[in-house]
N, C-alpha and C. Protein backbone atom coordinates (compact mmCIF):
# COMPACT_ATOMS: atom_id res chain seq x y z
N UNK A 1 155.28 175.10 185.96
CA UNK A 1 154.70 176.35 185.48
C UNK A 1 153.18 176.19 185.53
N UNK A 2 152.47 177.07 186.06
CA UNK A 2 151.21 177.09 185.77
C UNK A 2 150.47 176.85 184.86
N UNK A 3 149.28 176.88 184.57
CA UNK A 3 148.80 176.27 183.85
C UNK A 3 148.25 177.99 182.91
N UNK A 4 148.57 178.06 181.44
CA UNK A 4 148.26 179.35 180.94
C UNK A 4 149.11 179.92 181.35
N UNK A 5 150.51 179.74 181.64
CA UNK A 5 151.69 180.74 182.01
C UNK A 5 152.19 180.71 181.17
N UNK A 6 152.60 181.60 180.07
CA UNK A 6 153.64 181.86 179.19
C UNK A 6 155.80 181.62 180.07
N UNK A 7 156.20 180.55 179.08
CA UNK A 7 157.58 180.72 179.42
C UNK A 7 157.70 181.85 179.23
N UNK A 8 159.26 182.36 180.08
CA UNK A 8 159.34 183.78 179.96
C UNK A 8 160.55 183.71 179.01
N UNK A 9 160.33 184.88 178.25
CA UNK A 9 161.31 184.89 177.28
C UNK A 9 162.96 184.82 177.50
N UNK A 10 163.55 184.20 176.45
CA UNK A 10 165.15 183.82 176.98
C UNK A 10 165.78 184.98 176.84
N UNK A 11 166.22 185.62 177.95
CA UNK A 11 166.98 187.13 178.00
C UNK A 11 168.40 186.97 177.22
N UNK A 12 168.71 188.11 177.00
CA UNK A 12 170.19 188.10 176.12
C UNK A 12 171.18 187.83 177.02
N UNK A 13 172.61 188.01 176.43
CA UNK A 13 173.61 187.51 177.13
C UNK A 13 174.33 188.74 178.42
N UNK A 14 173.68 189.96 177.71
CA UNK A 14 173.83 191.14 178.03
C UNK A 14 172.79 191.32 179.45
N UNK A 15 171.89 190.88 178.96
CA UNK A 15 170.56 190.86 180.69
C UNK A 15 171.18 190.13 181.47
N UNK A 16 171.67 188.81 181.19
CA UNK A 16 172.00 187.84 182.28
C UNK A 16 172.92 188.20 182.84
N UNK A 17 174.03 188.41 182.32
CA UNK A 17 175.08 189.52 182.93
C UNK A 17 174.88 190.38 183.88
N UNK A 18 173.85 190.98 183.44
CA UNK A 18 173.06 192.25 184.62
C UNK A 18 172.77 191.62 185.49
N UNK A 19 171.53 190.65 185.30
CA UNK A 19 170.90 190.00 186.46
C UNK A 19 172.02 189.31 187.75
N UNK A 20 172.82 188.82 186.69
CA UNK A 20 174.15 188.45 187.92
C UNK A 20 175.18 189.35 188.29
N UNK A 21 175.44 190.57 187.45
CA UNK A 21 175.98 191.42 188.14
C UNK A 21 174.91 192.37 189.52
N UNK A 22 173.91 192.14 189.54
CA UNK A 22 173.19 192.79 190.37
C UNK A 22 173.06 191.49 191.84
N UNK A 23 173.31 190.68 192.07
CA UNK A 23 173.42 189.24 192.60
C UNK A 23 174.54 189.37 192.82
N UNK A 24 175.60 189.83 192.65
CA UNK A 24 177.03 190.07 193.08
C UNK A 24 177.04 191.22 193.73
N UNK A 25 175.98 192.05 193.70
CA UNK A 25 175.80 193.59 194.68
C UNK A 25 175.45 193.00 195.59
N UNK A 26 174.75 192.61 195.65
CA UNK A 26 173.75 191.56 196.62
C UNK A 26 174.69 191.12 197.93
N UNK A 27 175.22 190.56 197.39
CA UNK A 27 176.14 188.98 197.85
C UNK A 27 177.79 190.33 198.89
N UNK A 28 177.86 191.16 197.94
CA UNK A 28 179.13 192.01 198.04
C UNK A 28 178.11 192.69 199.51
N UNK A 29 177.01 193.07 199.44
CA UNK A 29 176.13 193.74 200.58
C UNK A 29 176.50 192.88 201.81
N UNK A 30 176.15 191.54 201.55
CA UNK A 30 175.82 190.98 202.18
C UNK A 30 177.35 189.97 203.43
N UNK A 31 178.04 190.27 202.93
CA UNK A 31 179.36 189.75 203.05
C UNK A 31 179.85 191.39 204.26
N UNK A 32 180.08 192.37 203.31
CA UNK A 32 179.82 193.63 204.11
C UNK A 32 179.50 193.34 205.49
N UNK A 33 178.09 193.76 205.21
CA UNK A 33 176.93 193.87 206.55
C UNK A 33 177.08 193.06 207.81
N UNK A 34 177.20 191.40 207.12
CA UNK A 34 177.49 190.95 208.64
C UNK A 34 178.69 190.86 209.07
N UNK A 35 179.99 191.26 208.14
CA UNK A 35 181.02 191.52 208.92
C UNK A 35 180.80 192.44 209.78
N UNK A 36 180.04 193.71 209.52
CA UNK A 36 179.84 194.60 210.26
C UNK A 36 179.27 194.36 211.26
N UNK A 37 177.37 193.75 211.28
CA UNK A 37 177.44 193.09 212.29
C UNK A 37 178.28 192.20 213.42
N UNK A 38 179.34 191.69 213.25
CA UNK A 38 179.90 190.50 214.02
C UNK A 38 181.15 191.78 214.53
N UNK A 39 181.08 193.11 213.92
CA UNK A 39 182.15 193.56 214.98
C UNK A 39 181.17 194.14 215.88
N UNK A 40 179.86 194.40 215.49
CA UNK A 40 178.91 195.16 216.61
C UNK A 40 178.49 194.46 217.64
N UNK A 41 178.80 193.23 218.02
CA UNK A 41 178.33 192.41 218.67
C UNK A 41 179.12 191.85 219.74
N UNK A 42 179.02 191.47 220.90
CA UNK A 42 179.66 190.82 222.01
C UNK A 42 179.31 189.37 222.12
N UNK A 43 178.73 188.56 221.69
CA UNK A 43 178.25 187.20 221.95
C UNK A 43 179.17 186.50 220.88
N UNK A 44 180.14 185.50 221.67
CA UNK A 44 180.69 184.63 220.68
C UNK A 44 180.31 183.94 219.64
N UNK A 45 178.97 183.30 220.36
CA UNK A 45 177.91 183.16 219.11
C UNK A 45 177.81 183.47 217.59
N UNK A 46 177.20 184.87 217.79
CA UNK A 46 176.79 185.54 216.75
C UNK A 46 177.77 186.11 216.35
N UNK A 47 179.09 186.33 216.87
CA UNK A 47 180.31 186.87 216.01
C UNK A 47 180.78 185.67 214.50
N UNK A 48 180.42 184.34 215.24
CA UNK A 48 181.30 183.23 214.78
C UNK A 48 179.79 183.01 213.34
N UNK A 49 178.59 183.33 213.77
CA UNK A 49 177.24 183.06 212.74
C UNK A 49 177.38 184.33 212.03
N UNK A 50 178.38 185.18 212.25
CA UNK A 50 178.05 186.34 211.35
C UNK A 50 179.24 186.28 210.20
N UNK A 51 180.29 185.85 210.92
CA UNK A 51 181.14 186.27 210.29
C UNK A 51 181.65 184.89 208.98
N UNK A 52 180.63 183.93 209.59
CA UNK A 52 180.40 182.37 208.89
C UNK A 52 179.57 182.98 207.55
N UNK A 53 178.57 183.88 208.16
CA UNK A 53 177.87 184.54 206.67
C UNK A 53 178.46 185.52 205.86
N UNK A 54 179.21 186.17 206.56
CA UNK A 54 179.99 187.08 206.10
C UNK A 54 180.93 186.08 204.77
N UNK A 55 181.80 185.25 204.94
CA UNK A 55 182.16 184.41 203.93
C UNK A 55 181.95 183.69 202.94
N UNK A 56 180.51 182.92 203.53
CA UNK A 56 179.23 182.53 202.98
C UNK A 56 179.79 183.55 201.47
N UNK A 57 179.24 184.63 202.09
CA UNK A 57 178.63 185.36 200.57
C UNK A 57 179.72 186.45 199.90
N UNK A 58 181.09 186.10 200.51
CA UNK A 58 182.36 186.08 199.60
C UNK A 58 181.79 185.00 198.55
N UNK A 59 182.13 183.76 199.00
CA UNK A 59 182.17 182.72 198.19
C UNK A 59 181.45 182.69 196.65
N UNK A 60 180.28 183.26 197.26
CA UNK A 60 178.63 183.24 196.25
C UNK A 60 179.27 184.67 195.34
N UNK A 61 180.34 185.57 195.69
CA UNK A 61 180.58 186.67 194.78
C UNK A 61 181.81 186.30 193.93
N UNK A 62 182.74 185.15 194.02
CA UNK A 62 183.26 184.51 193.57
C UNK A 62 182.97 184.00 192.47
N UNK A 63 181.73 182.79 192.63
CA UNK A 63 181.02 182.28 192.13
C UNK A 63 180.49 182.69 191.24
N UNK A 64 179.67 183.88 191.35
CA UNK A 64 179.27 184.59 189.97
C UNK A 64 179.80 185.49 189.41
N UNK A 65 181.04 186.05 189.88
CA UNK A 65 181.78 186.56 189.41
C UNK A 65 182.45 185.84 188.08
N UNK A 66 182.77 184.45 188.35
CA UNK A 66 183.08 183.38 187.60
C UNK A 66 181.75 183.17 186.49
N UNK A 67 180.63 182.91 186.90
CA UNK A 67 180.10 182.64 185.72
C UNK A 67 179.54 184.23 184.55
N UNK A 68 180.10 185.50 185.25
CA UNK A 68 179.93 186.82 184.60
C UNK A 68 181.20 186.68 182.84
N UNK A 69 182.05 185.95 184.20
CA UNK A 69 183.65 185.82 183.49
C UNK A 69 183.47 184.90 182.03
N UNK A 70 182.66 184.52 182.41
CA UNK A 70 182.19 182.88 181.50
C UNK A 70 181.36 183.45 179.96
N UNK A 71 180.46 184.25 180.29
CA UNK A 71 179.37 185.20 179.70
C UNK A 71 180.08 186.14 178.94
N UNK A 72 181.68 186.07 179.01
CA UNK A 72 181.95 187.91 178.74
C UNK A 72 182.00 188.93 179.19
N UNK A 73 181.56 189.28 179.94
CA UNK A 73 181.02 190.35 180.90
C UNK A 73 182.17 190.86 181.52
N UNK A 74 182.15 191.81 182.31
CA UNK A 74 182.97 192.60 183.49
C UNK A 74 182.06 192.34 185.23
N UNK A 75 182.84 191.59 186.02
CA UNK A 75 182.03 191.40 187.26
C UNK A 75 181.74 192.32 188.14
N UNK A 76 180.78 192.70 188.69
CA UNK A 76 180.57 193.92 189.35
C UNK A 76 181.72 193.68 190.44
N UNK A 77 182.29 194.73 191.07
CA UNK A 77 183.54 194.46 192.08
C UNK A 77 182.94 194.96 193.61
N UNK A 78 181.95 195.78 193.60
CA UNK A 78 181.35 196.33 194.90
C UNK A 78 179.63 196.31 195.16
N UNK A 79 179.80 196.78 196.69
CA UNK A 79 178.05 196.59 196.62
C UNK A 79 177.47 198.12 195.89
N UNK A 80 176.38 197.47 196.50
CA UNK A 80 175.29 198.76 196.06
C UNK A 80 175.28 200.15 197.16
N UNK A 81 174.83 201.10 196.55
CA UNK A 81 174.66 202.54 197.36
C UNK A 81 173.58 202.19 198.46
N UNK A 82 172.57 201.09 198.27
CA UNK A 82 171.63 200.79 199.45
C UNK A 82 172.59 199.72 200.58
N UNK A 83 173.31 198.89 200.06
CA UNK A 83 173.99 198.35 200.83
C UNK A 83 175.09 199.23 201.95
N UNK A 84 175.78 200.17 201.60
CA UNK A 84 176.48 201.08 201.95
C UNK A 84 175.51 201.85 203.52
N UNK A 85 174.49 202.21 202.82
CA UNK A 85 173.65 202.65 203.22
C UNK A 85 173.11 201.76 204.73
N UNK A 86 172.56 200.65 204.45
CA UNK A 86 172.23 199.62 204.89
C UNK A 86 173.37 199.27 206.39
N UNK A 87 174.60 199.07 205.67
CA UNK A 87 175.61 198.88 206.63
C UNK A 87 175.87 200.28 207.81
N UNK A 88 176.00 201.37 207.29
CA UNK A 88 175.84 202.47 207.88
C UNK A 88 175.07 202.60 208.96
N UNK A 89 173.41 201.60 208.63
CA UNK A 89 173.07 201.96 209.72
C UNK A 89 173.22 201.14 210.96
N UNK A 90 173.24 200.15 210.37
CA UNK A 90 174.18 198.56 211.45
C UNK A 90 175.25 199.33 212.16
N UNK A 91 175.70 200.23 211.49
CA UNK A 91 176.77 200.84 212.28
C UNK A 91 176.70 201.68 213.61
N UNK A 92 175.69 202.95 213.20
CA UNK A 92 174.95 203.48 213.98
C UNK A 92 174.25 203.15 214.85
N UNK A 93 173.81 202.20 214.69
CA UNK A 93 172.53 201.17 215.39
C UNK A 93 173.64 200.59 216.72
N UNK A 94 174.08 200.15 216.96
CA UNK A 94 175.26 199.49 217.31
C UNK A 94 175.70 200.14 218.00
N UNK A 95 175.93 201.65 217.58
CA UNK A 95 176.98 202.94 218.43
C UNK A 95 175.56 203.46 219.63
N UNK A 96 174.61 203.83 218.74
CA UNK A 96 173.92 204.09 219.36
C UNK A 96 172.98 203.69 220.73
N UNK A 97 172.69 201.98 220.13
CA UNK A 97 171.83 200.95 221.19
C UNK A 97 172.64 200.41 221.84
N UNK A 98 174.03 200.96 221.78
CA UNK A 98 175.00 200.31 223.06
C UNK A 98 175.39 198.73 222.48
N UNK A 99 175.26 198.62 221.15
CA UNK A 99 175.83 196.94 220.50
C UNK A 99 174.59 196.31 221.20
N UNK A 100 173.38 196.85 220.84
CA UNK A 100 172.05 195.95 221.32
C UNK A 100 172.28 194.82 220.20
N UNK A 101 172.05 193.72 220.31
CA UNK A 101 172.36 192.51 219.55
C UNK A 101 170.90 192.60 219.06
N UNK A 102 169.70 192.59 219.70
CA UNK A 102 168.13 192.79 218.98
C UNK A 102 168.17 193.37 217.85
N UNK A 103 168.78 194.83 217.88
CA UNK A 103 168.54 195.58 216.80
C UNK A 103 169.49 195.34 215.44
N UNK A 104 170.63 194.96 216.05
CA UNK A 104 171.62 194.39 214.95
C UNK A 104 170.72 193.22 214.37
N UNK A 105 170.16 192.23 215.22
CA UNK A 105 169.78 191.18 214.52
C UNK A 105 168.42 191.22 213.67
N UNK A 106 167.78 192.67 213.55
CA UNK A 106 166.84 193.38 213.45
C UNK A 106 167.39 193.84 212.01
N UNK A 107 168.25 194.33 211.81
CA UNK A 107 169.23 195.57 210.68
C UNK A 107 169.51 193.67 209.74
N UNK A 108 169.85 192.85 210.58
CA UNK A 108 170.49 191.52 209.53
C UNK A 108 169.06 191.09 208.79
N UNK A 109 168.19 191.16 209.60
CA UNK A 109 167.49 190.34 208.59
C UNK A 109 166.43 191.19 207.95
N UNK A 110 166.53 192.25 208.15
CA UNK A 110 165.78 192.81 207.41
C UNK A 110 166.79 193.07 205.89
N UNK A 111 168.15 193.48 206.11
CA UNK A 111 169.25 193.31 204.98
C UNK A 111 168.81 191.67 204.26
N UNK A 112 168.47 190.39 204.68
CA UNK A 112 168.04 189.03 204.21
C UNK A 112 167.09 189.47 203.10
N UNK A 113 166.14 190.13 204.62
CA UNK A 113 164.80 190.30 203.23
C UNK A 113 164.86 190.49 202.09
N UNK A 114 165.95 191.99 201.72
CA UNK A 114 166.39 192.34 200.72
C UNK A 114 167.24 191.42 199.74
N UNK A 115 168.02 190.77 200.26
CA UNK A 115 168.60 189.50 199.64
C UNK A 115 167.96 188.55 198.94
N UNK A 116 166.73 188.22 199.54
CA UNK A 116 165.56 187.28 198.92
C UNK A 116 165.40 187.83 197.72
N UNK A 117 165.18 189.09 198.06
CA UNK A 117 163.88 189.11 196.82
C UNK A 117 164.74 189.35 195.49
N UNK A 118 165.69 190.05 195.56
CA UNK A 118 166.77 190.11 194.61
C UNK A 118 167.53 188.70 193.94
N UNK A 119 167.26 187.45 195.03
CA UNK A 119 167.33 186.32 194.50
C UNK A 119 166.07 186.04 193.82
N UNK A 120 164.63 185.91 194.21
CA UNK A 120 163.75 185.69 193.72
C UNK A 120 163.73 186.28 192.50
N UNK A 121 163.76 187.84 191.96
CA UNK A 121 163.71 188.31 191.47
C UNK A 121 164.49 187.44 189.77
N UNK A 122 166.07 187.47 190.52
CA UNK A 122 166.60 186.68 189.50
C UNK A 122 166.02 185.17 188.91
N UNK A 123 165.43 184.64 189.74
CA UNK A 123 165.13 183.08 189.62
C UNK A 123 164.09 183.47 188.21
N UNK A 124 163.38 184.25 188.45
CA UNK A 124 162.25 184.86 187.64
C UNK A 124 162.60 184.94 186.30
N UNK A 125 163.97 184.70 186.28
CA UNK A 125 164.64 185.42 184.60
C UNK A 125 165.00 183.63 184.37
N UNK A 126 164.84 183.82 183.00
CA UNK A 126 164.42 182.35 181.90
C UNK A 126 166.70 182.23 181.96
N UNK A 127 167.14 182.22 183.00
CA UNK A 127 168.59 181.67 182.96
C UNK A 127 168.90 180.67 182.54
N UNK A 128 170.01 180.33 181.94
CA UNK A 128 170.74 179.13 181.29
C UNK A 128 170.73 178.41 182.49
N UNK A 129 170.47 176.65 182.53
CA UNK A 129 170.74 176.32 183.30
C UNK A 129 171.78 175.77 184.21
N UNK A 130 172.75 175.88 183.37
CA UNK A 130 174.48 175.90 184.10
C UNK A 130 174.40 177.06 185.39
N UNK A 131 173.19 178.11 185.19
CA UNK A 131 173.85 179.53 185.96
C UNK A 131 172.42 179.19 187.08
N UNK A 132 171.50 179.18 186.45
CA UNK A 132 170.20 178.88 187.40
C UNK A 132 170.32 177.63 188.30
N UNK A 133 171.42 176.52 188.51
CA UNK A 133 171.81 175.73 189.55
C UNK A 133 172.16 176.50 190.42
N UNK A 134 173.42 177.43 189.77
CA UNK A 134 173.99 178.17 191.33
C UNK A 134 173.14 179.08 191.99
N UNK A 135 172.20 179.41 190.77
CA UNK A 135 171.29 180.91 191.67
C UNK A 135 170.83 180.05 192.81
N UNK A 136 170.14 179.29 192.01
CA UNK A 136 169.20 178.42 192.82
C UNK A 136 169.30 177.81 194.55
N UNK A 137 170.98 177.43 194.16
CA UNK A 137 171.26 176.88 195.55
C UNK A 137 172.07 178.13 196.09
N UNK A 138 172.77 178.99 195.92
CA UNK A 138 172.66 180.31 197.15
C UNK A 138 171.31 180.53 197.13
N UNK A 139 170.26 181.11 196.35
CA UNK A 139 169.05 180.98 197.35
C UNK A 139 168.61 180.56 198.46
N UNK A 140 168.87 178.99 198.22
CA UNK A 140 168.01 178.13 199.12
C UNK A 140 169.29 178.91 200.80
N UNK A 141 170.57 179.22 200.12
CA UNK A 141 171.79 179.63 201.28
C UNK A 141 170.78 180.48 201.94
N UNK A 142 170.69 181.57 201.05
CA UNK A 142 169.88 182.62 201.44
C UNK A 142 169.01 182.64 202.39
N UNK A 143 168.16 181.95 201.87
CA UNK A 143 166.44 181.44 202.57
C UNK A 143 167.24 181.25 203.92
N UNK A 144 167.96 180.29 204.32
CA UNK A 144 168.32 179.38 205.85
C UNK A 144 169.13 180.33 206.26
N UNK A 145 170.40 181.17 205.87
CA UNK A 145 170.51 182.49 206.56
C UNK A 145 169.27 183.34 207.52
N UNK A 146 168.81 183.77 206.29
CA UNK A 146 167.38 184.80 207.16
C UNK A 146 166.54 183.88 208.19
N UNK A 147 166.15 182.66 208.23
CA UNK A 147 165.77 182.38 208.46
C UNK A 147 166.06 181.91 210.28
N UNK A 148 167.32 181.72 210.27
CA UNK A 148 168.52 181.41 211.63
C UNK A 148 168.60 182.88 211.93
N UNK A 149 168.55 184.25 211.15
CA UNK A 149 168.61 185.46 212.13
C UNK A 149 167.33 185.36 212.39
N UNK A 150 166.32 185.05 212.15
CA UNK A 150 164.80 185.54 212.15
C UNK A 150 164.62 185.12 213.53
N UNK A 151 165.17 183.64 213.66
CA UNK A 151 164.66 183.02 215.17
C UNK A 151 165.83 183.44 216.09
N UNK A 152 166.53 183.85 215.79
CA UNK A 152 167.62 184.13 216.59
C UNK A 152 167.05 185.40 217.27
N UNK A 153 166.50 186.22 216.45
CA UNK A 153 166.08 187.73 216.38
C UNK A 153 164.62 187.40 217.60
N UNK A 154 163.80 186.53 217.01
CA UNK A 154 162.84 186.44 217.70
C UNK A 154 163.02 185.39 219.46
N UNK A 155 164.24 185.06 219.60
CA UNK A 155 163.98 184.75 220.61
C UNK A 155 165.50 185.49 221.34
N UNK A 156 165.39 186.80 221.13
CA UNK A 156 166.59 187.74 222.32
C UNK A 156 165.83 188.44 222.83
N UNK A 157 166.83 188.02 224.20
CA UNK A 157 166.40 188.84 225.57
C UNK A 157 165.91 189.75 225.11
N UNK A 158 164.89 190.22 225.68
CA UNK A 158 164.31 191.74 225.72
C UNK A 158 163.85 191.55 224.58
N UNK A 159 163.69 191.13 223.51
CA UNK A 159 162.71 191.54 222.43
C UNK A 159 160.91 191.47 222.89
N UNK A 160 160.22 190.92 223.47
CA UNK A 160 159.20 191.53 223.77
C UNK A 160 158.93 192.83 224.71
N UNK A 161 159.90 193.35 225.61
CA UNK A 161 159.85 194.60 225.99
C UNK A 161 160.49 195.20 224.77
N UNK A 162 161.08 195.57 223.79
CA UNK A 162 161.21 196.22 222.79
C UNK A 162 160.09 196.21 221.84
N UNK A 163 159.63 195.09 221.94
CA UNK A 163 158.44 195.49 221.06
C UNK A 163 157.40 196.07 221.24
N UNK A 164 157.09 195.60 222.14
CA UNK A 164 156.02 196.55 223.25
C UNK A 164 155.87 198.16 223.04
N UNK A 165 157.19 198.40 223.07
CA UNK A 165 157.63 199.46 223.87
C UNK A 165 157.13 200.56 221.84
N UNK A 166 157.61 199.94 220.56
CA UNK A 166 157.52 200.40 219.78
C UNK A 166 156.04 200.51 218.69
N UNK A 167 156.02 198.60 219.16
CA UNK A 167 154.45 198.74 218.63
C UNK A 167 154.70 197.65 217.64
N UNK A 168 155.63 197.16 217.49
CA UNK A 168 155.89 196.30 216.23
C UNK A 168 155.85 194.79 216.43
């Protein structure tokens, strides 16, 4: 902790709950999405890396589903209206760019981004540390996910004539 940083105060049993029921939206998004991705896609590859993440983050909704269970709580059972959303357009994207794998891999990690910060976000909260191990290490899952679409993303065919072409 920094130096002049106030610990942050120990949230109730009722916040933490939240914080991990919102981390189970997350995770429920995220499990979603790249299934979706890996049917939009033709490369054995990225069917077998998507659908590896796709489970991935079953597992991680398991997981805190279990420690919601632990807390008292009721576990969130589905994603979020942005996730829905999110997947929708992976969908479209896909129908539309002819299963361009760029743009899918474009729609994945920008869905990561969102994943991060919603992990970060949580790390931020003063968690018990029985529960802040697991955040902690799906994070780090997290982080090396986005990170394998990022280069994956940045080195497909045609992505510098696509970029070019948009400006980005």
């Amino acid at each position: 902790m920094p130096v002049g940083e106030q610990p942050a105060a120990q949230p109730t049993n009722d916040e933490v709950i939240a914080t991990i029921n919102g981390l189970i939206e997350t995770c429920r998004d995220g499990q979603q999405g790249f299934a979706q991705a890996a049917d939009g896609v033709d490369r054995s590859d990225l069917k077998s890396l998507f659908y590896e993440f796709s489970q991935q983050r079953a597992t991680f909704v398991g997981e805190l589903q279990d420690i919601v269970r632990t807390l008292g709580g009721d576990p969130e059972n589905t994603g979020s209206l942005a996730g829905s959303i999110h997947r929708g357009w992976i969908d479209i994207k896909s129908v539309v760019t002819g299963r361009d794998e760029t743009a899918i891999l474009n729609e994945c990690e920008r869905g990561e981004d969102s994943a991060k910060k919603q992990y970060e976000t949580a790390l931020e909260t003063a968690l018990p540390a029985y529960i802040l191990q697991t955040v902690q290490s799906q994070y780090t899952s997290v982080k090396d996910a986005h990170d394998r679409v990022k280069a994956l993303r940045d080195n497909a065919p045609g992505k510098n004539a696509s970029t070019a072409r948009t400006g980005f």
